[in-house]
PDB file of N, CA and C in Angstrom:
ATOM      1  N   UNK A   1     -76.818 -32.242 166.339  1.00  0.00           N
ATOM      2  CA  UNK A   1     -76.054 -31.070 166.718  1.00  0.00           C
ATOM      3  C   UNK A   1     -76.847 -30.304 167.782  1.00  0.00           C
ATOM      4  N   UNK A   2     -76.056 -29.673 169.082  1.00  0.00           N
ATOM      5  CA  UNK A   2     -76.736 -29.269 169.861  1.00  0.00           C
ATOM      6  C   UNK A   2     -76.626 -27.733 169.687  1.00  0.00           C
ATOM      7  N   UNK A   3     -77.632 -27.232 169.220  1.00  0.00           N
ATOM      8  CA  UNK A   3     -77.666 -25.642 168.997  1.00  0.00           C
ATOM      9  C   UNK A   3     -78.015 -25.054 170.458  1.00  0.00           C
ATOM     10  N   UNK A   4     -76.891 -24.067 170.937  1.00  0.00           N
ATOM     11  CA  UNK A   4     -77.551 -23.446 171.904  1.00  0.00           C
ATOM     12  C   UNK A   4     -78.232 -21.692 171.676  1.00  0.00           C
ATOM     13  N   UNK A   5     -78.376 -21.583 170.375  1.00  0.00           N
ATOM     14  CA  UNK A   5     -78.517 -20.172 170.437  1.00  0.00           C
ATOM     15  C   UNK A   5     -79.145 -20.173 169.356  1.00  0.00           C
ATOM     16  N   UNK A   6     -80.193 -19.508 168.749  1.00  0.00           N
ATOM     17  CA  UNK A   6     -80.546 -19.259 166.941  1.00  0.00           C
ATOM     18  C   UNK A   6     -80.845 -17.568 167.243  1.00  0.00           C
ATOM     19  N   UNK A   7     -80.546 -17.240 165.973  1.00  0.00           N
ATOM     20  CA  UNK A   7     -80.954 -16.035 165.549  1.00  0.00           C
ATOM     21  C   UNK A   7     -81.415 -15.977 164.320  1.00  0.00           C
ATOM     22  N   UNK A   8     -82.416 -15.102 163.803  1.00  0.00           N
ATOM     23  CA  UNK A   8     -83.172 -15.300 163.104  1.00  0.00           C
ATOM     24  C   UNK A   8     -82.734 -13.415 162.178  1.00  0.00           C
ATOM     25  N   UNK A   9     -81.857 -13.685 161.263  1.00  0.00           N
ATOM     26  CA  UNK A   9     -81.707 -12.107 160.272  1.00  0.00           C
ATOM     27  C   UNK A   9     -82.189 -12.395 158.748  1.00  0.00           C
ATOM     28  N   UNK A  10     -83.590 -12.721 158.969  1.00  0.00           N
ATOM     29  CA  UNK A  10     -84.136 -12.845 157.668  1.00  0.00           C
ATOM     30  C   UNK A  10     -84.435 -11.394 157.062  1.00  0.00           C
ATOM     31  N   UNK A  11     -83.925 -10.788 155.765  1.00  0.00           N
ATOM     32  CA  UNK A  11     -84.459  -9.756 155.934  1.00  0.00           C
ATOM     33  C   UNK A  11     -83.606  -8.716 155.851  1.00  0.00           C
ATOM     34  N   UNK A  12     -82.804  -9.149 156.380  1.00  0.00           N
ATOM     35  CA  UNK A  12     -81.270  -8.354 157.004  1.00  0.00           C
ATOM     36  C   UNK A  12     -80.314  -7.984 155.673  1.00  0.00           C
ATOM     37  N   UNK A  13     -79.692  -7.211 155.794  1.00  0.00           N
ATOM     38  CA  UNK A  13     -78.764  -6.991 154.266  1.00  0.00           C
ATOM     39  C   UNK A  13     -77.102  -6.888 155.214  1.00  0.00           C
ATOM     40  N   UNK A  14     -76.116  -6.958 154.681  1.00  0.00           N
ATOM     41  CA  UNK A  14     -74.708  -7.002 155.395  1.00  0.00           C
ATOM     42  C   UNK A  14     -74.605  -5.495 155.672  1.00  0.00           C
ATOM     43  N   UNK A  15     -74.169  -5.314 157.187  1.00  0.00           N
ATOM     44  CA  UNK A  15     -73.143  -6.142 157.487  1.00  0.00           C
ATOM     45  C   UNK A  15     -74.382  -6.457 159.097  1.00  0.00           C
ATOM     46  N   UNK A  16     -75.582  -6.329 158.979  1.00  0.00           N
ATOM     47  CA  UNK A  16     -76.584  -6.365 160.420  1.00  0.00           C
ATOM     48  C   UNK A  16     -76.185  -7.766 160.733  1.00  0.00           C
ATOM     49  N   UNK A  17     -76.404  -8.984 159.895  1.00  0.00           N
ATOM     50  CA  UNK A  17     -76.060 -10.577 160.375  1.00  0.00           C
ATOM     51  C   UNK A  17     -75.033 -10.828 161.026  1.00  0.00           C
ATOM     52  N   UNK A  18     -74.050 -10.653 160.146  1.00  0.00           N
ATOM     53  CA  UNK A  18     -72.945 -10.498 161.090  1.00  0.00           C
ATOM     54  C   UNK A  18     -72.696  -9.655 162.195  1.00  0.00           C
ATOM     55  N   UNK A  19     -73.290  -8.361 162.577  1.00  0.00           N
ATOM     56  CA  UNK A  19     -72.817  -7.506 163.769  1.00  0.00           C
ATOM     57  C   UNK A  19     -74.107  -8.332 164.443  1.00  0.00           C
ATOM     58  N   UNK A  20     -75.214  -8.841 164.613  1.00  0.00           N
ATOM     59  CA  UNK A  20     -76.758  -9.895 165.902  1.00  0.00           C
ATOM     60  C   UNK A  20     -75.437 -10.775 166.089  1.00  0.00           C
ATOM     61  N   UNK A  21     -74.912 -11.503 164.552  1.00  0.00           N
ATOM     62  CA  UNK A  21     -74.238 -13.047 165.442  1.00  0.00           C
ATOM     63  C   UNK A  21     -73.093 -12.335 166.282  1.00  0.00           C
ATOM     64  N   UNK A  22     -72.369 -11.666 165.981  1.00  0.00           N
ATOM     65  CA  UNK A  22     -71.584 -11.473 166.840  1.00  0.00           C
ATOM     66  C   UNK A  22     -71.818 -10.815 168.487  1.00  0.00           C
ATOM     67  N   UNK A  23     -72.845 -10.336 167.995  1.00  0.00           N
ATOM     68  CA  UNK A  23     -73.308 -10.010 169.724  1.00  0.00           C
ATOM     69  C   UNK A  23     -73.549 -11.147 170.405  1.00  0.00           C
ATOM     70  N   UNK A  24     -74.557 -12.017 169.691  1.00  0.00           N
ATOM     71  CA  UNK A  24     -74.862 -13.544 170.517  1.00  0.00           C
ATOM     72  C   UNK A  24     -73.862 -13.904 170.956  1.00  0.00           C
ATOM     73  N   UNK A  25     -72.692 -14.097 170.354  1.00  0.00           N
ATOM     74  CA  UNK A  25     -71.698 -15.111 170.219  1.00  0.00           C
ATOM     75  C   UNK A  25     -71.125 -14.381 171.475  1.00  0.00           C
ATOM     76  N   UNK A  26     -70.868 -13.179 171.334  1.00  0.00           N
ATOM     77  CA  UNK A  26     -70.544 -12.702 172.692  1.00  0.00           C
ATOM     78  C   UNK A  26     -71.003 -13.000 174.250  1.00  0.00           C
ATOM     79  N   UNK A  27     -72.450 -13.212 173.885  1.00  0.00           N
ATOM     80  CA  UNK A  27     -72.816 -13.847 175.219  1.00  0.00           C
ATOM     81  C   UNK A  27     -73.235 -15.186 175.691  1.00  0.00           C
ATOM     82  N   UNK A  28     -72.356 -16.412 174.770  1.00  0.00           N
ATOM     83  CA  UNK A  28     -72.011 -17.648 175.028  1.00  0.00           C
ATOM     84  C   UNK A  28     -70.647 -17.760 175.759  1.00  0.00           C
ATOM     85  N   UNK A  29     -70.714 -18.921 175.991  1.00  0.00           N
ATOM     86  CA  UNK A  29     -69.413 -19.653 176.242  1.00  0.00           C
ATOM     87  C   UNK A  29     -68.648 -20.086 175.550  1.00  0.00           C
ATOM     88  N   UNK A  30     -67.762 -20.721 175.719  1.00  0.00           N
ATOM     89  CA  UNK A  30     -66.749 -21.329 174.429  1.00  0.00           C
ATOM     90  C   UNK A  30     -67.206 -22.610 174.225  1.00  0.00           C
ATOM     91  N   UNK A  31     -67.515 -23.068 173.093  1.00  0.00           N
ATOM     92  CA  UNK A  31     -67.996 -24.126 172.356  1.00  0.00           C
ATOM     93  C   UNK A  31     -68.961 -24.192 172.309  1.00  0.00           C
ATOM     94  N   UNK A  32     -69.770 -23.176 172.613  1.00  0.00           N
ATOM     95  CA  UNK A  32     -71.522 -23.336 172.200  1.00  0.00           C
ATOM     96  C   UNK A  32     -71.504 -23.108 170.708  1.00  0.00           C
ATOM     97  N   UNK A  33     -72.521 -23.499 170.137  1.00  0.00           N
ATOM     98  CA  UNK A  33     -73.182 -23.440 168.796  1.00  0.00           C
ATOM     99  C   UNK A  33     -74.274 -22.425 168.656  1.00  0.00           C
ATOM    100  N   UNK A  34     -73.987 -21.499 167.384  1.00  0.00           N
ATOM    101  CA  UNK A  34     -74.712 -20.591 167.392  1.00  0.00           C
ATOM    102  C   UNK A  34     -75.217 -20.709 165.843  1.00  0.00           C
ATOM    103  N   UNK A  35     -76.660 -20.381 165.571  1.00  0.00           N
ATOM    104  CA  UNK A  35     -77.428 -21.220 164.253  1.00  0.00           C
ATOM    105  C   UNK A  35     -77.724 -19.388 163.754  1.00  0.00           C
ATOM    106  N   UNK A  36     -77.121 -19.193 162.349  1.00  0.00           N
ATOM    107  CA  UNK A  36     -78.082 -17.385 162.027  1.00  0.00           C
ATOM    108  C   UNK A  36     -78.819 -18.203 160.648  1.00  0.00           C
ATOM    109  N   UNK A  37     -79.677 -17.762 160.834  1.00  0.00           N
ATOM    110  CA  UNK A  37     -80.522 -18.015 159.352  1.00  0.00           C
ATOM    111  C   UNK A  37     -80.848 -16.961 159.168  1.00  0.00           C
ATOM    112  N   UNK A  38     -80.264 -16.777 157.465  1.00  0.00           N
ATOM    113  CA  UNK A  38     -80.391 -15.479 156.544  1.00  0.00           C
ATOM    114  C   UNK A  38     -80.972 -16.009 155.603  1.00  0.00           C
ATOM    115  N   UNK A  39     -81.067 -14.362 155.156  1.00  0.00           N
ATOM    116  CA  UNK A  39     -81.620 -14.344 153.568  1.00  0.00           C
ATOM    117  C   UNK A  39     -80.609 -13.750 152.414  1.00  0.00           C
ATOM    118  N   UNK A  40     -79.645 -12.621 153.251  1.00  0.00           N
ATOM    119  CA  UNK A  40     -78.709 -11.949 152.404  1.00  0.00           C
ATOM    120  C   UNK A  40     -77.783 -13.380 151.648  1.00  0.00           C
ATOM    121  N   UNK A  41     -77.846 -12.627 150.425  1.00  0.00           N
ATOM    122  CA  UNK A  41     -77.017 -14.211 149.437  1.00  0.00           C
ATOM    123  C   UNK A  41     -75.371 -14.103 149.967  1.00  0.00           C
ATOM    124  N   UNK A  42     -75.442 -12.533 150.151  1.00  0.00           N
ATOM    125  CA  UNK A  42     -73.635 -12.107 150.761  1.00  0.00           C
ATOM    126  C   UNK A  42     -73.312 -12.828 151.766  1.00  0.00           C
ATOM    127  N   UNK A  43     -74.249 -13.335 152.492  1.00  0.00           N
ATOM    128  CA  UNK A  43     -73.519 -13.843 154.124  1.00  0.00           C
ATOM    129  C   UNK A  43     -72.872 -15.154 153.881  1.00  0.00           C
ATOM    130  N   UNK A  44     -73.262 -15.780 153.142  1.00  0.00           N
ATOM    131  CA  UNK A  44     -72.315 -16.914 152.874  1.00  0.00           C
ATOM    132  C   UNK A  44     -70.710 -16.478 152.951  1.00  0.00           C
ATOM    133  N   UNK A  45     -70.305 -15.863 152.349  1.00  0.00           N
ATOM    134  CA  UNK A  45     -68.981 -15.121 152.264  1.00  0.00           C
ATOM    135  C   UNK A  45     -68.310 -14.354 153.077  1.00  0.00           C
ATOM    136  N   UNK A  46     -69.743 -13.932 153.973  1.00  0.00           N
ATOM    137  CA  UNK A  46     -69.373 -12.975 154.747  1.00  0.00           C
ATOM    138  C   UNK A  46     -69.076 -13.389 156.170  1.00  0.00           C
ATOM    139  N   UNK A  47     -69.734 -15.078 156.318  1.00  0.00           N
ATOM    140  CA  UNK A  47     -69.776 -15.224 157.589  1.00  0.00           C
ATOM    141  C   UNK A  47     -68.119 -16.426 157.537  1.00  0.00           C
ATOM    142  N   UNK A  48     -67.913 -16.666 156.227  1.00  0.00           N
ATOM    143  CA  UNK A  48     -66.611 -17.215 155.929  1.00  0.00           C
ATOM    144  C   UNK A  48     -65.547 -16.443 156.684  1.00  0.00           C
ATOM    145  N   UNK A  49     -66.003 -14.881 156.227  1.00  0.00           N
ATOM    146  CA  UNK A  49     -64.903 -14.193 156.554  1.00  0.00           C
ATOM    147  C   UNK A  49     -64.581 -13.913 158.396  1.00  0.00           C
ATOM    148  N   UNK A  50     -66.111 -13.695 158.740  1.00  0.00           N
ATOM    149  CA  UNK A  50     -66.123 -13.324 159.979  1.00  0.00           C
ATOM    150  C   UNK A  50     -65.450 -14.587 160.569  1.00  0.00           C
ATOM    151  N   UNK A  51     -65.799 -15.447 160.420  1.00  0.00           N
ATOM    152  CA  UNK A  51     -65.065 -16.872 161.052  1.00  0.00           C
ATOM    153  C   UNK A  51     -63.275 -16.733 161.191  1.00  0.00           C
ATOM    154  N   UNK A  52     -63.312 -16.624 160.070  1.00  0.00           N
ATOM    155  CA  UNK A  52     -61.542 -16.827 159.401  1.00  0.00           C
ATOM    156  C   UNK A  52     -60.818 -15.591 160.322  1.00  0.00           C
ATOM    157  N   UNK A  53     -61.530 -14.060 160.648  1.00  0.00           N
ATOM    158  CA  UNK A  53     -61.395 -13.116 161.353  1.00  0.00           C
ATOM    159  C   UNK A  53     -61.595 -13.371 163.205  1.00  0.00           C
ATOM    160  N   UNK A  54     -62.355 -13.949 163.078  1.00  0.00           N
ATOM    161  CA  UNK A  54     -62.367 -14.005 164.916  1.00  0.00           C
ATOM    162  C   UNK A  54     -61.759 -15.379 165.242  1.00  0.00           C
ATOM    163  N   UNK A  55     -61.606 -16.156 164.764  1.00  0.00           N
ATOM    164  CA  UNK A  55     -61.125 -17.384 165.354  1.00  0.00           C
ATOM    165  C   UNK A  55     -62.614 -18.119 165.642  1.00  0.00           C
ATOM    166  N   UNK A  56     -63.602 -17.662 165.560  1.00  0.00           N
ATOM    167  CA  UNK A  56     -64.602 -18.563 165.618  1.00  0.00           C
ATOM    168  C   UNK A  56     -64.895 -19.690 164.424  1.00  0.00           C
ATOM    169  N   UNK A  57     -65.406 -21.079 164.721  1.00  0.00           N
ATOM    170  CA  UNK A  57     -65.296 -21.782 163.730  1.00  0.00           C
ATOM    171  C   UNK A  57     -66.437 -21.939 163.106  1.00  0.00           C
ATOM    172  N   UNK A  58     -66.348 -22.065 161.540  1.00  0.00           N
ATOM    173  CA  UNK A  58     -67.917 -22.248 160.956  1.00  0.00           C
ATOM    174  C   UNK A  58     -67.946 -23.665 160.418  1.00  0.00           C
ATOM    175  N   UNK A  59     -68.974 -24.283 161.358  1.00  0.00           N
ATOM    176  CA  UNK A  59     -68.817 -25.466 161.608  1.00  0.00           C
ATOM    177  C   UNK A  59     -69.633 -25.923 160.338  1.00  0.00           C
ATOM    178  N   UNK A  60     -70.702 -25.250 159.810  1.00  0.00           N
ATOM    179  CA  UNK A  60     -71.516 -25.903 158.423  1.00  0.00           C
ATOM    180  C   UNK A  60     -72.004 -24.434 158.509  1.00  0.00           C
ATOM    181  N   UNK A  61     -72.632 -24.387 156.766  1.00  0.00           N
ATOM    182  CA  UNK A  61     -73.622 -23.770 156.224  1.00  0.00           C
ATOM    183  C   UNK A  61     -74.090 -24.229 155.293  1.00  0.00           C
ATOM    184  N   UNK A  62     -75.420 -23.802 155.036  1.00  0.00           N
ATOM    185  CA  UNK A  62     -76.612 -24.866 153.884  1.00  0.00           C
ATOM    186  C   UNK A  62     -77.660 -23.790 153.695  1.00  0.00           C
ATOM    187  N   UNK A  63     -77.999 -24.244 152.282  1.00  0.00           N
ATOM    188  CA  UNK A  63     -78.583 -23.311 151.560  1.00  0.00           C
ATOM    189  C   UNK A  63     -80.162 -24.094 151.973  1.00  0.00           C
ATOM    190  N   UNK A  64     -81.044 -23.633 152.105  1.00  0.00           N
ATOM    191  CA  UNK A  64     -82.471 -23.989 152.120  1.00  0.00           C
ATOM    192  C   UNK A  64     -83.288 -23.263 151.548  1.00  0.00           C
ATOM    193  N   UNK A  65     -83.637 -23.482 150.116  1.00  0.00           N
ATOM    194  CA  UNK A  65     -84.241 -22.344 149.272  1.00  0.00           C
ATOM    195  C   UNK A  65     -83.507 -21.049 148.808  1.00  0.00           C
ATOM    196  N   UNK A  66     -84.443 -20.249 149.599  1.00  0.00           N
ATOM    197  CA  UNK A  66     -83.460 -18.886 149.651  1.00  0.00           C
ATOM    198  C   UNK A  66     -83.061 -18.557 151.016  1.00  0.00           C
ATOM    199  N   UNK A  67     -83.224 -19.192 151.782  1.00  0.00           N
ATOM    200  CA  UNK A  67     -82.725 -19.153 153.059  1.00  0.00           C
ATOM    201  C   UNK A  67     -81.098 -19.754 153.222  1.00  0.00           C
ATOM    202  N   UNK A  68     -80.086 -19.186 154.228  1.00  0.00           N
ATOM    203  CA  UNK A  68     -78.723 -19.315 154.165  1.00  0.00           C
ATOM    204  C   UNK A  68     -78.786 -19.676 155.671  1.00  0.00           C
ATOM    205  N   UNK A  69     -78.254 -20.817 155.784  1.00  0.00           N
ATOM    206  CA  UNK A  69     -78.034 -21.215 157.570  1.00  0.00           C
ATOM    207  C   UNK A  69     -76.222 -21.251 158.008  1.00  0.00           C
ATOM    208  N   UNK A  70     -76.375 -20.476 158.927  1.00  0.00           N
ATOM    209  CA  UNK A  70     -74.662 -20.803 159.151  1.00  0.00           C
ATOM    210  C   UNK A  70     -74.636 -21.077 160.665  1.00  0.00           C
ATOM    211  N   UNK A  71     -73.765 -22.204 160.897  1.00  0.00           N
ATOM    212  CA  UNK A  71     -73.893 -22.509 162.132  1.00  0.00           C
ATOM    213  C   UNK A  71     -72.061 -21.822 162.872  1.00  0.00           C
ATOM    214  N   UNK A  72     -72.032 -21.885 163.788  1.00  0.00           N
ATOM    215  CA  UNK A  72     -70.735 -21.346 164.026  1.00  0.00           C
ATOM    216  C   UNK A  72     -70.654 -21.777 165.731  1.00  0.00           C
ATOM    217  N   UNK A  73     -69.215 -22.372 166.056  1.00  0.00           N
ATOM    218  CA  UNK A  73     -68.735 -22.625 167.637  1.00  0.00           C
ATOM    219  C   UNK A  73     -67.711 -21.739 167.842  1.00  0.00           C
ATOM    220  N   UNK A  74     -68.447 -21.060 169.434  1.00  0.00           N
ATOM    221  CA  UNK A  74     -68.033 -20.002 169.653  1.00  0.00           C
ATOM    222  C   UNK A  74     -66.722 -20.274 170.242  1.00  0.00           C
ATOM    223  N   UNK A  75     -65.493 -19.308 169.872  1.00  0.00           N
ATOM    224  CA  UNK A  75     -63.859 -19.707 170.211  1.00  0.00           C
ATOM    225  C   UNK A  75     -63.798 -19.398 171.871  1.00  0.00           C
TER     226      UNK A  75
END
């Protein structure tokens, strides 16, 4: 998978992950890949939602420990 972007909201509590990715995502193109690795347990759900809400797609997410990776292609 070709990631063009990571952000890193370890640390972060909702709704900060979601408002970094969405700035990134703002300054891609359409179909880039954008990688957030969290820690909040909420973002799983949350980045479901943000997806399902912008038309952006969430292409995978995976749990790594306590770490939460969500990858997402920008619409």
């Amino acid at each position: 998978m070709d990631i063009h972007k990571e952000i890193d909201t370890r640390g972060l509590n909702c709704p900060l992950p979601i408002l970094k990715a969405k700035k990134a995502l703002a300054e891609m193109v359409s179909g880039q890949l954008l990688k957030v690795v969290a820690t909040d347990t909420g973002s799983l759900k949350d980045f479901q939602a943000f997806a399902k809400q912008t038309g952006n797609e969430l292409v995978q997410q995976d749990t790594a420990g306590s770490e939460y990776i969500h990858i997402l292609r920008r619409r």
